[in-house]
N, C-alpha and C. Protein backbone atom coordinates (compact mmCIF):
# COMPACT_ATOMS: atom_id res chain seq x y z
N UNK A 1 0.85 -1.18 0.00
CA UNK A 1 0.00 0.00 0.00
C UNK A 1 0.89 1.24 0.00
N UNK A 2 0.64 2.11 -1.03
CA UNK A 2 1.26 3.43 -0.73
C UNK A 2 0.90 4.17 0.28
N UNK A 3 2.37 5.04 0.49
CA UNK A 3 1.92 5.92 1.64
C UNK A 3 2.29 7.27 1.16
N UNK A 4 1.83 7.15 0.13
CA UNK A 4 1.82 8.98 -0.67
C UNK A 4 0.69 9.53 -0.09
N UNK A 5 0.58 10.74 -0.18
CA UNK A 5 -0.68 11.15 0.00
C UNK A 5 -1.57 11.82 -0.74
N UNK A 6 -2.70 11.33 -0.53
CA UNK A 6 -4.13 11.24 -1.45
C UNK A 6 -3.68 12.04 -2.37
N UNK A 7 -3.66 13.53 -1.95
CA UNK A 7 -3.37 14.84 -3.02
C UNK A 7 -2.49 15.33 -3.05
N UNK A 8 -2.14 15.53 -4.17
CA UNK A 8 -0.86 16.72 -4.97
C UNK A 8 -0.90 18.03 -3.70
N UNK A 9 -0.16 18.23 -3.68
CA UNK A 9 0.49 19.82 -2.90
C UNK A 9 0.80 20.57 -4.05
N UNK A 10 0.68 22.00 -4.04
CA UNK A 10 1.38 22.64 -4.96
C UNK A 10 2.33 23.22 -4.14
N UNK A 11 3.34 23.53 -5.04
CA UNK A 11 4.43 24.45 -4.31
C UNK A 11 4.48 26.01 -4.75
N UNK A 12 4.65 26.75 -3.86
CA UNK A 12 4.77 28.41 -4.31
C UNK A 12 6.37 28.15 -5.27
N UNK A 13 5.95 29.64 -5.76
CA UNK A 13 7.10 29.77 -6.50
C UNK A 13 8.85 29.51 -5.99
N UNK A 14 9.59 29.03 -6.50
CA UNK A 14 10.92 28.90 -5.55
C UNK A 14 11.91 30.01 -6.33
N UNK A 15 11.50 30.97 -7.16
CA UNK A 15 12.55 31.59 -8.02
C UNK A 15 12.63 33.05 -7.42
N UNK A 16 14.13 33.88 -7.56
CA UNK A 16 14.05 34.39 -6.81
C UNK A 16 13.40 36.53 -7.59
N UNK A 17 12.82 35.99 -9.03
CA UNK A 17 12.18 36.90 -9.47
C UNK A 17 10.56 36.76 -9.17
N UNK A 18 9.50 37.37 -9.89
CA UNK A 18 8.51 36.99 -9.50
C UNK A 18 7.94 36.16 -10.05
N UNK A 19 6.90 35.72 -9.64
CA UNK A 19 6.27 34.30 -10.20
C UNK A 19 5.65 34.41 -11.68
N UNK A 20 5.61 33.80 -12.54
CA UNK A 20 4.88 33.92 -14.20
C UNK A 20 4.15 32.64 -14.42
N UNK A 21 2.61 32.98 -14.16
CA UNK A 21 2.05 31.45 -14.18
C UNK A 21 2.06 31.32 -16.39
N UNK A 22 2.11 32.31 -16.55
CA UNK A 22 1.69 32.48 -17.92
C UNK A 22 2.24 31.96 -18.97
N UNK A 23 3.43 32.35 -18.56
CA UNK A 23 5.23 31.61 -19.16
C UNK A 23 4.82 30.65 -20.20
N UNK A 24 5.07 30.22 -21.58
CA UNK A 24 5.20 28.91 -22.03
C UNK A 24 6.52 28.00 -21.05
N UNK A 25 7.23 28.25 -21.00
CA UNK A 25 8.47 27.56 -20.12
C UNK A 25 7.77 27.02 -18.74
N UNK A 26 7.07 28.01 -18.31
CA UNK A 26 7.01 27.74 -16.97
C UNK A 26 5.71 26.65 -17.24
N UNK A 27 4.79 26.87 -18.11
CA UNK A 27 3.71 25.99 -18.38
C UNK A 27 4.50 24.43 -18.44
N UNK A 28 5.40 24.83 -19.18
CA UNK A 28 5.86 23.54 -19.79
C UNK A 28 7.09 22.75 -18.34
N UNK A 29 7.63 23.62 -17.87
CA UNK A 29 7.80 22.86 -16.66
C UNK A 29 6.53 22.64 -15.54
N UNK A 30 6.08 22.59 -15.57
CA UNK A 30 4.42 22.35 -14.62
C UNK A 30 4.44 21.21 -15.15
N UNK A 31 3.86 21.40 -16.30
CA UNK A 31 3.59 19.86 -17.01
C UNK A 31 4.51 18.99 -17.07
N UNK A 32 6.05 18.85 -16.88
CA UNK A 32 6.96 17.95 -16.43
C UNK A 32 6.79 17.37 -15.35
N UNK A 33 6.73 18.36 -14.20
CA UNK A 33 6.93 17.99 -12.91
C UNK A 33 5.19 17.07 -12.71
N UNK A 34 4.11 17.67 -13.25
CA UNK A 34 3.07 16.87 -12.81
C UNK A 34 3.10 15.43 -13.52
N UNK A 35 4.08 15.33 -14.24
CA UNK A 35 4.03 14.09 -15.25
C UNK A 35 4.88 13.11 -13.97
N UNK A 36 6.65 14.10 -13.75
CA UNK A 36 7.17 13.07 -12.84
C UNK A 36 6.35 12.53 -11.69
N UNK A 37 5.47 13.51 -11.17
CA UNK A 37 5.10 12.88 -10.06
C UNK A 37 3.90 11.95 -10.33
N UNK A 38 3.21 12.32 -11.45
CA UNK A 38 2.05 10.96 -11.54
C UNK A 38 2.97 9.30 -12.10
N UNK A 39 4.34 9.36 -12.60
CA UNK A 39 4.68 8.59 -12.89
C UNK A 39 5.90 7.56 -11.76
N UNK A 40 5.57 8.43 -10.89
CA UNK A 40 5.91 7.68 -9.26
C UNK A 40 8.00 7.65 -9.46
N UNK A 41 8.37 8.92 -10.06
CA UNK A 41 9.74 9.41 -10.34
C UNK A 41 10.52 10.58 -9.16
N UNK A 42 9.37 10.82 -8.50
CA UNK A 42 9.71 11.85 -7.59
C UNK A 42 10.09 11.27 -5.89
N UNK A 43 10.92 11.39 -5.54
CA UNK A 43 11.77 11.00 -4.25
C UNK A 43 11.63 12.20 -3.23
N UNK A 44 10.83 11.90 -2.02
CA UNK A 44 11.06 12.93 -1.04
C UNK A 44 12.01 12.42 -0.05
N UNK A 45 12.89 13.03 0.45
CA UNK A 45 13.71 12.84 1.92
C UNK A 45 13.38 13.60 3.05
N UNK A 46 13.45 12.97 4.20
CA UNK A 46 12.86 13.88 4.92
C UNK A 46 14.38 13.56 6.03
N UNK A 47 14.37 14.85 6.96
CA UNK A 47 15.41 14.84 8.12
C UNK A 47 16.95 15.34 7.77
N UNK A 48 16.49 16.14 6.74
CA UNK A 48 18.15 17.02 6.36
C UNK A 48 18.37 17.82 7.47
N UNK A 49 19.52 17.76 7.10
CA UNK A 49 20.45 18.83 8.09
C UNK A 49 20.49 19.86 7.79
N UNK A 50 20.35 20.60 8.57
CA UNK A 50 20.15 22.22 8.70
C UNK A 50 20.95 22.75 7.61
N UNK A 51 21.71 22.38 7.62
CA UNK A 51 23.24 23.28 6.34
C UNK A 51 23.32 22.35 4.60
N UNK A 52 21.90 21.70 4.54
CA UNK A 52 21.93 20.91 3.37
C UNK A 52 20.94 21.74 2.15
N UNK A 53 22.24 21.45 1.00
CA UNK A 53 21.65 22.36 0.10
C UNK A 53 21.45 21.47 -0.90
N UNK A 54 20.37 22.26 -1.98
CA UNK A 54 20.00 21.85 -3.10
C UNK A 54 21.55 20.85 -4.25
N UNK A 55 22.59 21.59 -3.77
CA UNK A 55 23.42 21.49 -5.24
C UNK A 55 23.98 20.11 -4.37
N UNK A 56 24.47 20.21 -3.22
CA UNK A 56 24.89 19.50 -2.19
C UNK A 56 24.10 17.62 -2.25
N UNK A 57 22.59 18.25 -2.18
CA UNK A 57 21.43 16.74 -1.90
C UNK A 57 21.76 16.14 -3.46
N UNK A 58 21.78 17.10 -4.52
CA UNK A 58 21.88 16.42 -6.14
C UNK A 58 23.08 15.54 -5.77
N UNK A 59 24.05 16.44 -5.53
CA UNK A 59 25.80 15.65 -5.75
C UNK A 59 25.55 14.12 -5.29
N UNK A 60 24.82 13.79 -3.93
CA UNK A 60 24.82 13.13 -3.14
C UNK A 60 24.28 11.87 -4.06
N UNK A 61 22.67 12.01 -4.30
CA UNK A 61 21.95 11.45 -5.14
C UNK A 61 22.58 11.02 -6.57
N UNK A 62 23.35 11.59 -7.25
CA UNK A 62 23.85 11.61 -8.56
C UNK A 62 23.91 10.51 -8.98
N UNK A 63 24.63 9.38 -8.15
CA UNK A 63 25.54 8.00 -8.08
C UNK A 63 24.51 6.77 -8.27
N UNK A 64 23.39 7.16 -8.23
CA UNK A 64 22.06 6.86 -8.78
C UNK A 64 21.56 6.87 -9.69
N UNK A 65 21.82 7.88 -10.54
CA UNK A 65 21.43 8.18 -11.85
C UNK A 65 21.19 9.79 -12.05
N UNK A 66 20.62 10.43 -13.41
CA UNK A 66 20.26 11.71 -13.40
C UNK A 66 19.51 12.04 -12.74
N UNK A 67 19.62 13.45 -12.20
CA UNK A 67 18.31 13.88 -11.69
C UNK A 67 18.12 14.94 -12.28
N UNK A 68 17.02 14.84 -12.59
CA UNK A 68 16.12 15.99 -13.31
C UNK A 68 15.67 17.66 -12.53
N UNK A 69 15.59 17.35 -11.38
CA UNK A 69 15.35 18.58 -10.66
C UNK A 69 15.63 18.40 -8.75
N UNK A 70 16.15 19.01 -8.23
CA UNK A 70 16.34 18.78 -6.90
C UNK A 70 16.28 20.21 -6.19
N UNK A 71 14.88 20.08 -4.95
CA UNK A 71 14.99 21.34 -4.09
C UNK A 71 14.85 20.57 -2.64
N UNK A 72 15.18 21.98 -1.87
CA UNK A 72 15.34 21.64 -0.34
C UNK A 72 14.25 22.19 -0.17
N UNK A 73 13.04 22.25 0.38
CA UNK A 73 12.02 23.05 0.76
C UNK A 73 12.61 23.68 2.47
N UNK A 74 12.02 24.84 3.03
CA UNK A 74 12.22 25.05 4.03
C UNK A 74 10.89 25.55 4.63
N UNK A 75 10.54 25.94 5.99
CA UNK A 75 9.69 26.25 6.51
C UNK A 75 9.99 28.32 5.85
N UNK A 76 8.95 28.93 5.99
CA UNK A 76 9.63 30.17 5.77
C UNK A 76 9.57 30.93 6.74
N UNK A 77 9.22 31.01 7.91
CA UNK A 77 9.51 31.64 8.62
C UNK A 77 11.06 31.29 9.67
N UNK A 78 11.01 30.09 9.97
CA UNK A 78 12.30 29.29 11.14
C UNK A 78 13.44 29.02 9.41
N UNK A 79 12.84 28.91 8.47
CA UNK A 79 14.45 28.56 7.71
C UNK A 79 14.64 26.95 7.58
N UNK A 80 13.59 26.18 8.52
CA UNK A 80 14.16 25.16 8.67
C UNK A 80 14.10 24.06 7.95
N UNK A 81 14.24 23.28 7.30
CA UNK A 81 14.65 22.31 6.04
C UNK A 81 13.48 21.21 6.39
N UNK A 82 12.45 20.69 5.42
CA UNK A 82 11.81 19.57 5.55
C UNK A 82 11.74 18.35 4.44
N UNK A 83 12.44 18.67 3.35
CA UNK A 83 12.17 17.96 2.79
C UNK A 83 12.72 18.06 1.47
């Protein structure tokens, strides 16, 4: 039994201009990422360390194969890393 859960989350924007839902690019990454995740390609980790970064979690992962996209989410107010 999976232990995904029921529904998709969306994520706010992670870029550090402003958000463009309009974008062909950005359309067209939407539609990637909703593809990886209906196609059960997407890996969450949970329990990083405070000082773990995006470029850092890829390097780590690499030895695995490509990865297509890798973020650290954080809480936004504490900073603090979940996932």
């Amino acid at each position: 039994r999976s232990r995904s859960p029921a529904t998709r989350r969306t994520f706010r924007c992670e870029s550090r201009g402003p958000c463009s839902d309009g974008t062909p690019s950005v359309r067209h990454a939407r539609k990637r990422r909703e593809k990886a995740i209906g196609e059960g390609r997407v890996v969450y980790v949970r329990n990083l360390s405070s000082d773990m970064s995006s470029r850092e979690l890829k390097r780590r992962f690499e030895v695995f194969g490509e990865i297509v996209e890798c973020q650290v989410l954080t809480r936004s107010k504490r900073g603090e890393k979940y996932g």
